[in-house]
N, C-alpha and C. Protein backbone atom coordinates (compact mmCIF):
# COMPACT_ATOMS: atom_id res chain seq x y z
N UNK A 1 0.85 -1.18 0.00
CA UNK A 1 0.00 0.00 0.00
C UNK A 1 0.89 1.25 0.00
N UNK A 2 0.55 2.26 -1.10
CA UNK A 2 1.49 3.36 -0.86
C UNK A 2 1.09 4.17 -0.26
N UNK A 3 1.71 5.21 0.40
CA UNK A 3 1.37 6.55 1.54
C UNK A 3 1.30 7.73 0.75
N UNK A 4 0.15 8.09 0.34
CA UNK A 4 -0.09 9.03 -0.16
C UNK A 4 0.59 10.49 0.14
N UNK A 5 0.90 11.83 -0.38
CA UNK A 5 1.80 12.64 -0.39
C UNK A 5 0.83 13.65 0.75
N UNK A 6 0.90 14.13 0.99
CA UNK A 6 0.00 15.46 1.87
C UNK A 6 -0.72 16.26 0.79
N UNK A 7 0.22 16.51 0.01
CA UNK A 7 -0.57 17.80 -1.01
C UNK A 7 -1.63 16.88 -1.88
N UNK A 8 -1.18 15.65 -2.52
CA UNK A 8 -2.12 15.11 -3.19
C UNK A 8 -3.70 15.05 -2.84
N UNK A 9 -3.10 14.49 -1.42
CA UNK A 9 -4.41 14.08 -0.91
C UNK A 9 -5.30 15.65 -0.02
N UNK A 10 -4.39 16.41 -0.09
CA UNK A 10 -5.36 17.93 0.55
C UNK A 10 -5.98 18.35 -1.39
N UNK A 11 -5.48 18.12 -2.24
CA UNK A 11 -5.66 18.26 -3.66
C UNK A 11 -7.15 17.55 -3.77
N UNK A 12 -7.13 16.49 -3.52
CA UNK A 12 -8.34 15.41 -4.07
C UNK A 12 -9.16 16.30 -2.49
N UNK A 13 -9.06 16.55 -1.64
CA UNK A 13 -10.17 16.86 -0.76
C UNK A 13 -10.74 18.17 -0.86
N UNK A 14 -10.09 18.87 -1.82
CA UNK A 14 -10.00 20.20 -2.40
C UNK A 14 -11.38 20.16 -3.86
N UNK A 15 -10.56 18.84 -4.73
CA UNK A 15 -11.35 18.64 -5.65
C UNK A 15 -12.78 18.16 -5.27
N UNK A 16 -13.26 17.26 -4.10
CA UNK A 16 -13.75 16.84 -3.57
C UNK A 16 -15.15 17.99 -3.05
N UNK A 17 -14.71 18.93 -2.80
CA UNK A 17 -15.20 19.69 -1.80
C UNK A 17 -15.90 20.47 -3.28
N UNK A 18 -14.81 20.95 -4.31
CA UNK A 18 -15.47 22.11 -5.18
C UNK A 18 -16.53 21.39 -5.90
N UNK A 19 -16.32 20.06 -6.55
CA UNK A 19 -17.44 18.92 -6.93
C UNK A 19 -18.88 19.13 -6.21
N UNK A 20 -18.49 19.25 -4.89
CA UNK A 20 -19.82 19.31 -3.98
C UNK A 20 -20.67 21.00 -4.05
N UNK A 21 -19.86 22.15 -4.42
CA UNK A 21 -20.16 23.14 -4.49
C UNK A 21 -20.95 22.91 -6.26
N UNK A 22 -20.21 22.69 -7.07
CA UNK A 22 -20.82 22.68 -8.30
C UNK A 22 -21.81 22.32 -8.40
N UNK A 23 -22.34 20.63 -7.69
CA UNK A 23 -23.64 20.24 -7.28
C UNK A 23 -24.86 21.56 -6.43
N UNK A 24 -24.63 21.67 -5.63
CA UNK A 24 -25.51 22.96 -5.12
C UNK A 24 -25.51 24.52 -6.15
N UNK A 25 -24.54 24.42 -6.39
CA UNK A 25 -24.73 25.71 -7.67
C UNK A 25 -25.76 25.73 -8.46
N UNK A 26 -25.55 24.36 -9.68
CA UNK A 26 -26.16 23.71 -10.30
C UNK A 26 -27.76 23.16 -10.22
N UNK A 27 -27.87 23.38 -8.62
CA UNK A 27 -29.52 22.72 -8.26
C UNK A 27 -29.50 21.32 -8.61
N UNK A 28 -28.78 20.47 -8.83
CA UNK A 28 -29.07 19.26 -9.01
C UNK A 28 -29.32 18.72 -7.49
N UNK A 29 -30.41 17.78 -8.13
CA UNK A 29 -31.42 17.30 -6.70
C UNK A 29 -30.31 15.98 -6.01
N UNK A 30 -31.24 15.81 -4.79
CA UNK A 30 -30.86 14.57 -3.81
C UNK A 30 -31.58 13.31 -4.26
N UNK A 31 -31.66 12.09 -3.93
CA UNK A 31 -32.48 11.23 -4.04
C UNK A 31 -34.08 11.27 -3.93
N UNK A 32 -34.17 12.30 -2.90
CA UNK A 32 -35.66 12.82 -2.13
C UNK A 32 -36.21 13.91 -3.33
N UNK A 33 -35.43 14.31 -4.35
CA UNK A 33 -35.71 15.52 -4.76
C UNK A 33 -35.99 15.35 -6.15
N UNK A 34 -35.34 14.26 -6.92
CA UNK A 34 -35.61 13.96 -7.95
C UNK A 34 -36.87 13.33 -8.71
N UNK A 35 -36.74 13.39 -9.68
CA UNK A 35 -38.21 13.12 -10.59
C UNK A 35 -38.12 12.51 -11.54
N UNK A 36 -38.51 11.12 -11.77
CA UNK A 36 -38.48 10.65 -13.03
C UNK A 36 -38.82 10.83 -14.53
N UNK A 37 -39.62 11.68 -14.63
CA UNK A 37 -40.17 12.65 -15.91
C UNK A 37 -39.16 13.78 -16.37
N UNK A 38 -39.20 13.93 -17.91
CA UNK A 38 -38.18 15.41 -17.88
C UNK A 38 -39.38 16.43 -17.03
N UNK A 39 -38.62 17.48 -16.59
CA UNK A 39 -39.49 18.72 -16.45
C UNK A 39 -38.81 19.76 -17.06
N UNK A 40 -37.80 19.75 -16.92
CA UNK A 40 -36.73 21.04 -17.42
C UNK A 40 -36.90 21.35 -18.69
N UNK A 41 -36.94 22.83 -19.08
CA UNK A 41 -36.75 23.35 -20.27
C UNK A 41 -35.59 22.92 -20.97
N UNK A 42 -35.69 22.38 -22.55
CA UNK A 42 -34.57 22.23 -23.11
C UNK A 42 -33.88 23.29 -24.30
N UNK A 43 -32.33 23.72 -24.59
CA UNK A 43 -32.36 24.50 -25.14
C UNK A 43 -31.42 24.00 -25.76
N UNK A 44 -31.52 24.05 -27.42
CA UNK A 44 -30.36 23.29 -28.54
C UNK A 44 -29.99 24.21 -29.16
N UNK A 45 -30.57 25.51 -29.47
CA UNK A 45 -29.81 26.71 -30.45
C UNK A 45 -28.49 27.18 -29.66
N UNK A 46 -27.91 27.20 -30.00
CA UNK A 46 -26.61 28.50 -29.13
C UNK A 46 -26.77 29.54 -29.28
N UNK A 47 -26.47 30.18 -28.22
CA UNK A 47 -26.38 31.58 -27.77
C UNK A 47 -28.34 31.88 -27.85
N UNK A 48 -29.25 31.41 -28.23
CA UNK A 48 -30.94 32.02 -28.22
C UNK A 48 -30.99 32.90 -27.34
N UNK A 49 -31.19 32.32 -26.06
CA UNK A 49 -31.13 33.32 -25.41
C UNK A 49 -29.62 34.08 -24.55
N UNK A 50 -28.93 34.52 -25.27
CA UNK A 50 -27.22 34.98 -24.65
C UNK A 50 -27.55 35.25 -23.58
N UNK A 51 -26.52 35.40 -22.57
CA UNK A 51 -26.63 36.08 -21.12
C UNK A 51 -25.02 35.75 -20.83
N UNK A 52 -24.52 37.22 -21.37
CA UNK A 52 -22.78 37.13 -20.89
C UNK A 52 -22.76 36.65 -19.02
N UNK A 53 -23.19 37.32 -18.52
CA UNK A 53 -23.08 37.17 -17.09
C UNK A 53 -23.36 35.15 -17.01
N UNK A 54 -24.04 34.30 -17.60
CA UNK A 54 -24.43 33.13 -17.77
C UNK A 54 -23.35 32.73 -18.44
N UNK A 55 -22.56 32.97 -19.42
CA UNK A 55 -21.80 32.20 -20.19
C UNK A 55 -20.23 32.30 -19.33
N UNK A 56 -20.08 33.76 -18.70
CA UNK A 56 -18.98 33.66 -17.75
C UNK A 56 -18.78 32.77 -16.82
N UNK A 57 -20.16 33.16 -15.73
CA UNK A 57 -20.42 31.87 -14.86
C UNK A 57 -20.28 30.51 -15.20
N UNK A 58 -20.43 30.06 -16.27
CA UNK A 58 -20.40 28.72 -16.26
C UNK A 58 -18.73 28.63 -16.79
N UNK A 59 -18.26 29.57 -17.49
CA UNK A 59 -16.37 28.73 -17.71
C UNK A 59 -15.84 29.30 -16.75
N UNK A 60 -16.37 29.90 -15.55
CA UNK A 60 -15.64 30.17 -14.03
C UNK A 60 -15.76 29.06 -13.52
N UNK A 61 -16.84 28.49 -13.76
CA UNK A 61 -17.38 27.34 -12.48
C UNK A 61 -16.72 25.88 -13.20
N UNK A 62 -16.23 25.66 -14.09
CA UNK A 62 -15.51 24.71 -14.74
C UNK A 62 -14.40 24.36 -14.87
N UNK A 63 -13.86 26.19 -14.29
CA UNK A 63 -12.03 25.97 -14.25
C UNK A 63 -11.47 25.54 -13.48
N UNK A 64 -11.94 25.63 -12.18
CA UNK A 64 -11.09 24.58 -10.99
C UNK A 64 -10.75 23.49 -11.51
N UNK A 65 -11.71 22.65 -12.27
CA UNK A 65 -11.81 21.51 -12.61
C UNK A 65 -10.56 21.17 -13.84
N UNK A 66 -10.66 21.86 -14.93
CA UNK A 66 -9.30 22.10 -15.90
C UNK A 66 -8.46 22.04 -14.72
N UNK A 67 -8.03 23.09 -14.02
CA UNK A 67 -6.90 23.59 -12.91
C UNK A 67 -6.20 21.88 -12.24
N UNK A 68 -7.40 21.56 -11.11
CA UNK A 68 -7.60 20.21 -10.18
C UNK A 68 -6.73 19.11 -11.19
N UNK A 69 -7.50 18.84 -11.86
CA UNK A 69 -7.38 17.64 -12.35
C UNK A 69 -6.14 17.32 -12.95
N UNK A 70 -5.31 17.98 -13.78
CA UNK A 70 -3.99 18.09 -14.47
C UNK A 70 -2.77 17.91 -13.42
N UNK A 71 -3.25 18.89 -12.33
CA UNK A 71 -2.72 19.45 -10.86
C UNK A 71 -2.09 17.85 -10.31
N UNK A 72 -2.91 17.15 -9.71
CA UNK A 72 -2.99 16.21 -9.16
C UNK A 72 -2.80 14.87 -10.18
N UNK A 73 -3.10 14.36 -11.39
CA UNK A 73 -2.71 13.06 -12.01
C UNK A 73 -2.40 13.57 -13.11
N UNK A 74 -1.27 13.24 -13.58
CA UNK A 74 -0.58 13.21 -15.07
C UNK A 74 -1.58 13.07 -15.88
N UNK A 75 -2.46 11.91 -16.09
CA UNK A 75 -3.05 11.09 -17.49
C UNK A 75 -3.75 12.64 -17.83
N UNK A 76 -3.94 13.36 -16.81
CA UNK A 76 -5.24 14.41 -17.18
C UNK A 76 -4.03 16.18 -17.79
N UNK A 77 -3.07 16.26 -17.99
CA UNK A 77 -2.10 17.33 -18.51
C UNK A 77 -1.95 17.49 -20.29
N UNK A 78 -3.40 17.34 -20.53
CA UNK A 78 -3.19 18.01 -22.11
C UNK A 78 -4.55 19.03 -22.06
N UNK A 79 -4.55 19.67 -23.09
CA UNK A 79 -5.55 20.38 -23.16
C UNK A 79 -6.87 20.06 -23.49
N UNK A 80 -6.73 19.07 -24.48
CA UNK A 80 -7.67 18.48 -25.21
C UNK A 80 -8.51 17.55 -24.50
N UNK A 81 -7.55 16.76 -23.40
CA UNK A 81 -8.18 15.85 -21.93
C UNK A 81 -9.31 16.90 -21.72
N UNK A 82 -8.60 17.82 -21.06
CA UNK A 82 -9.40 18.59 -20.03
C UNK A 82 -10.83 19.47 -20.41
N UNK A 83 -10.35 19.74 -21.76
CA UNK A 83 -11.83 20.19 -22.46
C UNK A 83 -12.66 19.37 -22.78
N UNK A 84 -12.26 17.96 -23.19
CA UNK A 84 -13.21 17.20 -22.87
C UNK A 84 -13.73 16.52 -21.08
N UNK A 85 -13.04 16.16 -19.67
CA UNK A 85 -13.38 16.12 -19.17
C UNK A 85 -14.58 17.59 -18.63
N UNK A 86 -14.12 18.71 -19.60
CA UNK A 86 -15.33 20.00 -18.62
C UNK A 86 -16.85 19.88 -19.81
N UNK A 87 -16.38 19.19 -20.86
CA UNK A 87 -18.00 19.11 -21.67
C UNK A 87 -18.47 17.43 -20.97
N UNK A 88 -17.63 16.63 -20.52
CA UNK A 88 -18.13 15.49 -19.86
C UNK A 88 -18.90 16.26 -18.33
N UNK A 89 -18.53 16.54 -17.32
CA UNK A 89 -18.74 17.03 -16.44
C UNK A 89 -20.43 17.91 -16.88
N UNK A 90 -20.09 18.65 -17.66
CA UNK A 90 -21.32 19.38 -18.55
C UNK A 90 -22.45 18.68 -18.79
N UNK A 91 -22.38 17.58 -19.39
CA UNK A 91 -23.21 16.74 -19.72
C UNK A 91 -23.53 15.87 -18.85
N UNK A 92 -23.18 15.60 -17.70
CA UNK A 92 -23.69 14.84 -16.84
C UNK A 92 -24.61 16.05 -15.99
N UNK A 93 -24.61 17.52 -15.78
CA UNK A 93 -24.83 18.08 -15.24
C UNK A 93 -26.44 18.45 -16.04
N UNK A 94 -26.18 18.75 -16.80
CA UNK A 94 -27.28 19.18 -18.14
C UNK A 94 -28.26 17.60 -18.74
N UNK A 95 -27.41 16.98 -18.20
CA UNK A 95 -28.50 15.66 -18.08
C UNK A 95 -29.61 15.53 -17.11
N UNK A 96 -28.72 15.72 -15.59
CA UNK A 96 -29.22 15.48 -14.83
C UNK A 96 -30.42 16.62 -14.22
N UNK A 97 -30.43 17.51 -14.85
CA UNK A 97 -31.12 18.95 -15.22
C UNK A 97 -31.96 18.60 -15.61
N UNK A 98 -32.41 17.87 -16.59
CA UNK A 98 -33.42 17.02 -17.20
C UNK A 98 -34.59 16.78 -16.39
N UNK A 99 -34.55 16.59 -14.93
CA UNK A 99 -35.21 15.86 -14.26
C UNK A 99 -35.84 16.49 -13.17
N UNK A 100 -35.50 18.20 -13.48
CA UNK A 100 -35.43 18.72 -12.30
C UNK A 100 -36.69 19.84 -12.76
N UNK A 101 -36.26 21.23 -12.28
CA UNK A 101 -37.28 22.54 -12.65
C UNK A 101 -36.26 23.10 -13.80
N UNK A 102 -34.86 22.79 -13.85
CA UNK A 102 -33.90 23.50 -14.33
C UNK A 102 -33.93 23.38 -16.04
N UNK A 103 -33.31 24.73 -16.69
CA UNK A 103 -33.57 24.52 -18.08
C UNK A 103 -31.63 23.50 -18.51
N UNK A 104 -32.06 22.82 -19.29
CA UNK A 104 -31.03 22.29 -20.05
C UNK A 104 -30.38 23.00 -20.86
N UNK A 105 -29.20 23.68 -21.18
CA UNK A 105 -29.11 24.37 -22.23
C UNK A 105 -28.06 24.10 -23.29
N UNK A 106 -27.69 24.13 -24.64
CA UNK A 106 -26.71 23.88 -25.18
C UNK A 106 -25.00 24.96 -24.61
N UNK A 107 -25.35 26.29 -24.36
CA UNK A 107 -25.01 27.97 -23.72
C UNK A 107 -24.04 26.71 -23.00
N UNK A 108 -24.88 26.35 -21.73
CA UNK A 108 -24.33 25.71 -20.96
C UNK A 108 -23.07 24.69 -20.91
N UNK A 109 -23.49 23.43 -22.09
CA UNK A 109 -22.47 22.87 -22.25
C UNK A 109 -21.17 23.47 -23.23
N UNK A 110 -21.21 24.21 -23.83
CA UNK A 110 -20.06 24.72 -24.75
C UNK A 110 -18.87 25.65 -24.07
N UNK A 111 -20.13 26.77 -22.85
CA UNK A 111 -18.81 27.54 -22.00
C UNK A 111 -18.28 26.61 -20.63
N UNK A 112 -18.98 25.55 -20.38
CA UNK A 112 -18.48 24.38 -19.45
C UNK A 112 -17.28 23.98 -19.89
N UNK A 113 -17.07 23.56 -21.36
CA UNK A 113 -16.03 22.90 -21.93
C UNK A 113 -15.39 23.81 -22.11
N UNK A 114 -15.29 24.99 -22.44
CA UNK A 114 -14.67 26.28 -22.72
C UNK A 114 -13.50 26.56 -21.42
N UNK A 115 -14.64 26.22 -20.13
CA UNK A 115 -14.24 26.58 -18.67
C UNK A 115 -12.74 25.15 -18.56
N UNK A 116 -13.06 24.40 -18.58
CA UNK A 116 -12.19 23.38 -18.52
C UNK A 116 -10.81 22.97 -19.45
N UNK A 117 -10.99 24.27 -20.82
CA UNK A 117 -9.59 24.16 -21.42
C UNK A 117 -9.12 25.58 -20.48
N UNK A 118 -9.81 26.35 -20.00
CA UNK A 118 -9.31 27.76 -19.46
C UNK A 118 -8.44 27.39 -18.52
N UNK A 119 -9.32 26.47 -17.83
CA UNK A 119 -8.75 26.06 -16.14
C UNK A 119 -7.40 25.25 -16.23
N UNK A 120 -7.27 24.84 -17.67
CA UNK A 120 -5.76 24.30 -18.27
C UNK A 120 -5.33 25.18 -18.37
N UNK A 121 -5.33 26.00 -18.88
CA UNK A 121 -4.27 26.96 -19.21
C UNK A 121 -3.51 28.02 -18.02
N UNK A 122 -4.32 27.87 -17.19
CA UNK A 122 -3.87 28.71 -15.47
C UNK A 122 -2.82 27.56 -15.18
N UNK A 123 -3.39 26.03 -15.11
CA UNK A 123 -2.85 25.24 -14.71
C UNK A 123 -1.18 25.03 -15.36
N UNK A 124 -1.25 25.50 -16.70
CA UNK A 124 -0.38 25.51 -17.76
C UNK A 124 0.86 26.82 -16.78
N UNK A 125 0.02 27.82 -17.49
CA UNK A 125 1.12 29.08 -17.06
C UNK A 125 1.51 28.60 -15.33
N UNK A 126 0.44 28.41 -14.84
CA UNK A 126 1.44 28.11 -12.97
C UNK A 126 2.82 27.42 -13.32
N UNK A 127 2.35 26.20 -13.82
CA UNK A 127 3.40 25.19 -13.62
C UNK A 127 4.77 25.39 -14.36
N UNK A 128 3.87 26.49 -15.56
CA UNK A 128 5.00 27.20 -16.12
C UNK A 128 6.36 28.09 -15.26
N UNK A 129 5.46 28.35 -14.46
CA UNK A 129 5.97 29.66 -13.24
C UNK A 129 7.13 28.90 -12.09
N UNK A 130 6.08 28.14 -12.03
CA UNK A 130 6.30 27.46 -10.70
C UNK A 130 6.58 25.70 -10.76
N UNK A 131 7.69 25.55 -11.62
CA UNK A 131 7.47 23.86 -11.95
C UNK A 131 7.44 22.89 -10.45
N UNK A 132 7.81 23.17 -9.44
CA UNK A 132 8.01 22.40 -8.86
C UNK A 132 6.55 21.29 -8.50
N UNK A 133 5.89 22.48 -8.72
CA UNK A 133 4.05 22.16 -8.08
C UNK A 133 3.37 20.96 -8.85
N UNK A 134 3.80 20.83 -10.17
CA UNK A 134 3.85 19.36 -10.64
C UNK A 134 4.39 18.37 -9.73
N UNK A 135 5.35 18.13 -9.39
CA UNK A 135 6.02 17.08 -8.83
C UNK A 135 5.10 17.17 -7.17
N UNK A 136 5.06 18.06 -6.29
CA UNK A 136 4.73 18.52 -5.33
C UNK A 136 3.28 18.06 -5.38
N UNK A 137 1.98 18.01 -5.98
CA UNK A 137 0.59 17.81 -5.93
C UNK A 137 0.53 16.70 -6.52
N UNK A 138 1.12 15.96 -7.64
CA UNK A 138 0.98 15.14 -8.46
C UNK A 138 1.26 13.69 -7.08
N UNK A 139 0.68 12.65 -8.30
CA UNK A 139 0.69 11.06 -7.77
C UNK A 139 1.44 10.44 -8.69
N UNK A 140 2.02 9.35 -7.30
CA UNK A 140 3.13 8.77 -8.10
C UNK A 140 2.67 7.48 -8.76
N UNK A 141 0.87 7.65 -9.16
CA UNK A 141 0.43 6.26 -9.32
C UNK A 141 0.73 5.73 -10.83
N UNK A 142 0.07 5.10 -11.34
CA UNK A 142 0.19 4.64 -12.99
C UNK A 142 -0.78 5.17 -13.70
N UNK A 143 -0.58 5.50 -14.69
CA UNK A 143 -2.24 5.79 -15.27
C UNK A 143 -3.72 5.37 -15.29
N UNK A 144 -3.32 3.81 -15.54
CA UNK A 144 -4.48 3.36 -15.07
C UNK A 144 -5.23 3.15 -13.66
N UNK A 145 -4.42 3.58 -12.41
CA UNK A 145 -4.66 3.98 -11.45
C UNK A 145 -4.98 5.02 -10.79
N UNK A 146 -4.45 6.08 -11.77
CA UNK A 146 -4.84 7.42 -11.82
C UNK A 146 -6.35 7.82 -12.28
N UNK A 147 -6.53 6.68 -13.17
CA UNK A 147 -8.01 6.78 -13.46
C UNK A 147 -8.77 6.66 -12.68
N UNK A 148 -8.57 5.38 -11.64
CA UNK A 148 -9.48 5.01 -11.26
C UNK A 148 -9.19 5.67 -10.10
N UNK A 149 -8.55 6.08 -9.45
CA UNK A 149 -8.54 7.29 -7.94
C UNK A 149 -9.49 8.41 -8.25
N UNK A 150 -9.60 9.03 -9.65
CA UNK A 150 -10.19 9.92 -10.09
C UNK A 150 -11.42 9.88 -9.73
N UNK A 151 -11.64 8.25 -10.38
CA UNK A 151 -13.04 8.07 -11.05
C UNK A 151 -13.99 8.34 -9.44
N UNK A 152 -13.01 7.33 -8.46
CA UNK A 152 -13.56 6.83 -6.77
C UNK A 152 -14.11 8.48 -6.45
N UNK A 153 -13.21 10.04 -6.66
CA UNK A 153 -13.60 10.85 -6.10
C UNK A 153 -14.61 11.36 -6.79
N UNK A 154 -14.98 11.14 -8.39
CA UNK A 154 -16.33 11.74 -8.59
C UNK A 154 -17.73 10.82 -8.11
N UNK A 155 -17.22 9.36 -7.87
CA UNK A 155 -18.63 8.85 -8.26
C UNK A 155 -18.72 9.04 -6.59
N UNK A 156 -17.67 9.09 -5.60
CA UNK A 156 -18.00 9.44 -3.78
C UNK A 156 -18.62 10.65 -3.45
N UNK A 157 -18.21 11.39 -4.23
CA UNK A 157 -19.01 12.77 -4.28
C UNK A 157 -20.77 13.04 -4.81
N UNK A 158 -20.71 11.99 -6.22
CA UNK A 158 -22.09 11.53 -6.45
C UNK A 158 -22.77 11.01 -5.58
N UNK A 159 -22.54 9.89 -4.63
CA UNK A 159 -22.62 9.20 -3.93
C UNK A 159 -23.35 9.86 -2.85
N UNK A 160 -22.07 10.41 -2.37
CA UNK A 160 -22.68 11.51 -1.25
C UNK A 160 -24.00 12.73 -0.91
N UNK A 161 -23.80 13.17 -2.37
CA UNK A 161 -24.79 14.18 -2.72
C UNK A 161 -26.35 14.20 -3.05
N UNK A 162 -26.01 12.74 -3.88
CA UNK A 162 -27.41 12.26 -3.99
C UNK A 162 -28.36 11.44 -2.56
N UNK A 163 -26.96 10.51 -2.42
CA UNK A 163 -27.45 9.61 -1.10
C UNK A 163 -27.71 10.02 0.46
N UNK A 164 -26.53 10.68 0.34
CA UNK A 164 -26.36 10.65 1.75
C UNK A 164 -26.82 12.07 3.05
N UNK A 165 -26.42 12.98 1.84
CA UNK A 165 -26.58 14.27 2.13
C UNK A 165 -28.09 14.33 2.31
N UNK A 166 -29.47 14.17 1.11
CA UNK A 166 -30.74 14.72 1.61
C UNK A 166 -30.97 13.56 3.20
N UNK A 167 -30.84 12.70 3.12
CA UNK A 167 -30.97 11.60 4.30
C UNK A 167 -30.40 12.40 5.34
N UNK A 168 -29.19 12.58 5.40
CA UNK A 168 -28.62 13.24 6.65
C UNK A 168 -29.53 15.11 7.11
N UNK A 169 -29.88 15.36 6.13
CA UNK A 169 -30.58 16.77 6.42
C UNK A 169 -31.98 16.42 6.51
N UNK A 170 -32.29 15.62 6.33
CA UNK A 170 -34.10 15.35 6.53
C UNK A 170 -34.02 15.25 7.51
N UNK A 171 -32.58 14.44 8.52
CA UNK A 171 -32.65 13.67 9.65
C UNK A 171 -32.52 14.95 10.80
N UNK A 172 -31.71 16.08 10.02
CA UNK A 172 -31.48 17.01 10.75
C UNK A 172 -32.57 17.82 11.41
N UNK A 173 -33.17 18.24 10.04
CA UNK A 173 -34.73 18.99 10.20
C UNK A 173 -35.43 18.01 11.04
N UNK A 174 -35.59 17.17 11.46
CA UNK A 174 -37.16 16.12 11.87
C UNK A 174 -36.07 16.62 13.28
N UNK A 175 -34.91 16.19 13.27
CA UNK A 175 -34.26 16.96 15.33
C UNK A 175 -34.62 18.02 15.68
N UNK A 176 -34.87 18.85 14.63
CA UNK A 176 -34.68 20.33 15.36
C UNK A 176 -35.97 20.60 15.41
């Protein structure tokens, strides 16, 4: 068993934590909250209805994620990874939107993916700056292990958010 580094693992509890913010941003529901029917408005034109303040927000809220991910495991240090992990991320989000009051939008997924080559490129110039912080945050795992450490912190975070979290706050409200 290897002993994980300090920074790695304050890294993944970092990534961990902003995952959980994106969820509440986003309005995506709990187990208690969800709905099997679409309800959400869907939107396929780009830009229909523009809203700069909307298109910012969403490649702000995507860049940690570019940033995180490169930060902490090698397999994820190209650009092209990372813009596709922020239109993946997108699409699970804008899926799960589907189900809710929330509108789906195309807006949405394009400056998501937008947000996630950005959040490379900070990640880029730092390391540019500052090489050591590669070696320093990074894991010394294999790639294909890198995947799957990844994978454990999004689907624990899913996990959590959907499962565990409305359960634990229902339980809260019915105490108080």
């Amino acid at each position: 068993m290897r002993k994980m580094n300090f920074f790695h693992g304050l890294g993944i509890i970092l990534l961990g934590i902003y995952l959980g913010m994106v969820w509440n941003v986003t309005g995506l529901p709990g187990i208690t909250a969800f709905h099997w029917e679409i309800r959400g408005n869907i939107s396929l034109v780009p830009f229909k209805d523009f809203s700069l303040f909307g298109c910012i927000a969403n490649v702000v809220m995507i860049m940690p994620l570019g940033f995180l991910l490169p930060l902490l495991w090698k397999n994820y240090r190209s650009l092209w990874k990372m813009a596709v992990a922020g239109f993946m991320v997108s699409v699970f989000i804008e899926s799960v939107q589907l189900f809710t009051f929330r509108a789906t939008d195309i807006d949405d997924l394009l400056m998501n993916t937008l947000g996630g080559a950005a959040g490379y490129g900070c990640y880029w110039i730092i390391t540019k700056c500052f090489p050591g912080w590669k070696k320093l945050w990074s894991s010394p795992l294999q790639s294909r292990q890198e995947k799957r450490e990844c994978m454990i912190v999004f689907l624990l975070v899913v996990f959590l958010k959907i499962v565990v979290y409305p359960f634990v706050s229902e339980w809260i409200m019915m105490c108080l």
